[in-house]
Protein backbone atom coordinates (compact mmCIF):
# COMPACT_ATOMS: atom_id res chain seq x y z
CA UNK A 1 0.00 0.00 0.00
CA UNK A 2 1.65 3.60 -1.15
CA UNK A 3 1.81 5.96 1.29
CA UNK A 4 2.62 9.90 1.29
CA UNK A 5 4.95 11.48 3.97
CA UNK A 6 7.08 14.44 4.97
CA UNK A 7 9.68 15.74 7.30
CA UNK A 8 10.38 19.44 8.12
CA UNK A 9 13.82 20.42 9.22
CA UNK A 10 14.53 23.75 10.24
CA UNK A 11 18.20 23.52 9.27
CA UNK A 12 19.15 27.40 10.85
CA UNK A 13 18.13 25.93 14.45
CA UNK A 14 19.25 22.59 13.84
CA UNK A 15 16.10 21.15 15.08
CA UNK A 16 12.81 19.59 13.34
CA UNK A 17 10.23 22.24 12.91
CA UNK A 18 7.31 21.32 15.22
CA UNK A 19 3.56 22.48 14.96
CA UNK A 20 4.11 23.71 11.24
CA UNK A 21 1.11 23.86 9.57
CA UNK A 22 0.57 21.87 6.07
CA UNK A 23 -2.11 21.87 3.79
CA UNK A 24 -2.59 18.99 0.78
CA UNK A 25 -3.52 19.30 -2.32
CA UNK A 26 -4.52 17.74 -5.65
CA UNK A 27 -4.96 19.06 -9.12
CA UNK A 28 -8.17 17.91 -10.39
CA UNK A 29 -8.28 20.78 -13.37
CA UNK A 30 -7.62 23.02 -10.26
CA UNK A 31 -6.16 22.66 -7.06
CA UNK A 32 -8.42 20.37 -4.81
CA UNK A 33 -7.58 20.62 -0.57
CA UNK A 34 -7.43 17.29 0.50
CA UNK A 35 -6.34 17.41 3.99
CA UNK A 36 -4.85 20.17 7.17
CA UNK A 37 -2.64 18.85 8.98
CA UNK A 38 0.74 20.11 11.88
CA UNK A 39 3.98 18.71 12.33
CA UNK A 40 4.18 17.20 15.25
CA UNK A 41 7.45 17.60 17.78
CA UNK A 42 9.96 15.52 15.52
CA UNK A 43 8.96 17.71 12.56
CA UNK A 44 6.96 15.04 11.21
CA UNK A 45 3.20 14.19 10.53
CA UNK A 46 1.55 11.37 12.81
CA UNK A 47 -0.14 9.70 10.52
CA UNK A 48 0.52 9.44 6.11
CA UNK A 49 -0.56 12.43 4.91
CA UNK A 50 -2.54 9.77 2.05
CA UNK A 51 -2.35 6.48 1.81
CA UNK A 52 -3.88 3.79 0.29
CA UNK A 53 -7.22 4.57 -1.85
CA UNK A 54 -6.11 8.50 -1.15
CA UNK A 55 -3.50 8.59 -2.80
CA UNK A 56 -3.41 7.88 -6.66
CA UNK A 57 -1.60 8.57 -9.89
CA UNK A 58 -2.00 12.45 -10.15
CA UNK A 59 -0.05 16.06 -9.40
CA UNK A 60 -0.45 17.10 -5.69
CA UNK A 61 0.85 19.89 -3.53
CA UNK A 62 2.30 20.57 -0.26
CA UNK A 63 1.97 23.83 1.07
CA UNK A 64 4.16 24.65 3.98
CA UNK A 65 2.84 27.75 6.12
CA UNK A 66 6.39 28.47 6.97
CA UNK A 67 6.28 32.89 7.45
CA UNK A 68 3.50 30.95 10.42
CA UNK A 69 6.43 28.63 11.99
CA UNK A 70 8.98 31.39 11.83
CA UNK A 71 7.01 33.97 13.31
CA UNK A 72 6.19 32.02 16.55
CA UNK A 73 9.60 30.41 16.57
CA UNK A 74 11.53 33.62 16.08
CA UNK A 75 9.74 36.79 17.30
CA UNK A 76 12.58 39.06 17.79
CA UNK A 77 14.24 38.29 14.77
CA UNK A 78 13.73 39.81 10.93
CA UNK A 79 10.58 38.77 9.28
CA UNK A 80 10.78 34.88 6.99
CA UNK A 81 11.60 35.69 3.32
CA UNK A 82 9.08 33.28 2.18
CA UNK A 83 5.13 32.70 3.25
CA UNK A 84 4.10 29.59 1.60
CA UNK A 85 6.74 26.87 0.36
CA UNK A 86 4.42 25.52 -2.39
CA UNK A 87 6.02 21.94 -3.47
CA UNK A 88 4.42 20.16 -6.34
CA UNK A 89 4.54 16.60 -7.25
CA UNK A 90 3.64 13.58 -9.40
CA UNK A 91 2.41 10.72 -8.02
CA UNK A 92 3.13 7.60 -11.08
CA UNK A 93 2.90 4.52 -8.68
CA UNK A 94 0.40 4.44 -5.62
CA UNK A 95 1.76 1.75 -4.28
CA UNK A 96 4.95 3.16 -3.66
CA UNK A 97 5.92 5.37 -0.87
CA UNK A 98 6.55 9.09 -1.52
CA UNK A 99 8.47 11.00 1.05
CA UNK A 100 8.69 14.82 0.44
CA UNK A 101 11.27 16.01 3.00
CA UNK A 102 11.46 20.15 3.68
CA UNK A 103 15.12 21.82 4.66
CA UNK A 104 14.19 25.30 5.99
CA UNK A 105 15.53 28.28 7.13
CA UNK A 106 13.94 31.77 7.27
CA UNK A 107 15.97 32.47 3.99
CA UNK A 108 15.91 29.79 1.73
CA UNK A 109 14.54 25.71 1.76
CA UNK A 110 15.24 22.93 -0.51
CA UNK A 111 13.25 19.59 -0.69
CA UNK A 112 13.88 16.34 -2.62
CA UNK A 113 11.82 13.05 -3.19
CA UNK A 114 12.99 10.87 0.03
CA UNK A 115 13.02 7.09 1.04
């Protein structure tokens, strides 16, 4: 059974990002919300974020409410340069296991498809 999964890192405090706030999407002809959900203290998500029947061949987003995180996290320092880290992907297989990992920092993130 596939499964759909991320990790947030917040790579400037060298800590996972708890309670960051996600949002999933699919694009159905226009972007469909699927599911809210928060990191929890490890900077990951209890549960898949889809699995099974959920999750099938298709684009999807993640939508990271980072500007959120860092505000709460960091109140004295500048404002995040970013909002929303938008990350859009392409499901082929559902029955394989997609883990979208986030690196952030106020100033820049990367992601890459995960194991």
């Amino acid at each position: 059974m596939g499964r759909l999964t991320t990790h947030v890192l917040d790579t400037a405090a060298g800590r996972p990002a708890a309670d960051l706030a996600i949002e999933i999407y699919r694009h159905d002809g226009g972007y469909r919300h699927l599911k809210s959900v928060r990191t929890n203290s490890d900077g990951r998500v209890d549960d898949p974020l889809l699995e099974g029947a959920e999750l099938s061949p298709g684009i999807y987003e993640l939508r990271f409410d980072v500007a959120a995180y860092h505000k709460r996290d960091r109140p004295v320092a500048a404002p995040a340069f970013y909002d929303i880290v938008p990350v859009r992907f392409t499901v082929t297989d559902p029955d394989q296991h997609y883990h979208v990992p986030l690196l952030l920092s106020p100033f820049g993130y990367s992601t890459y498809r995960g194991s």
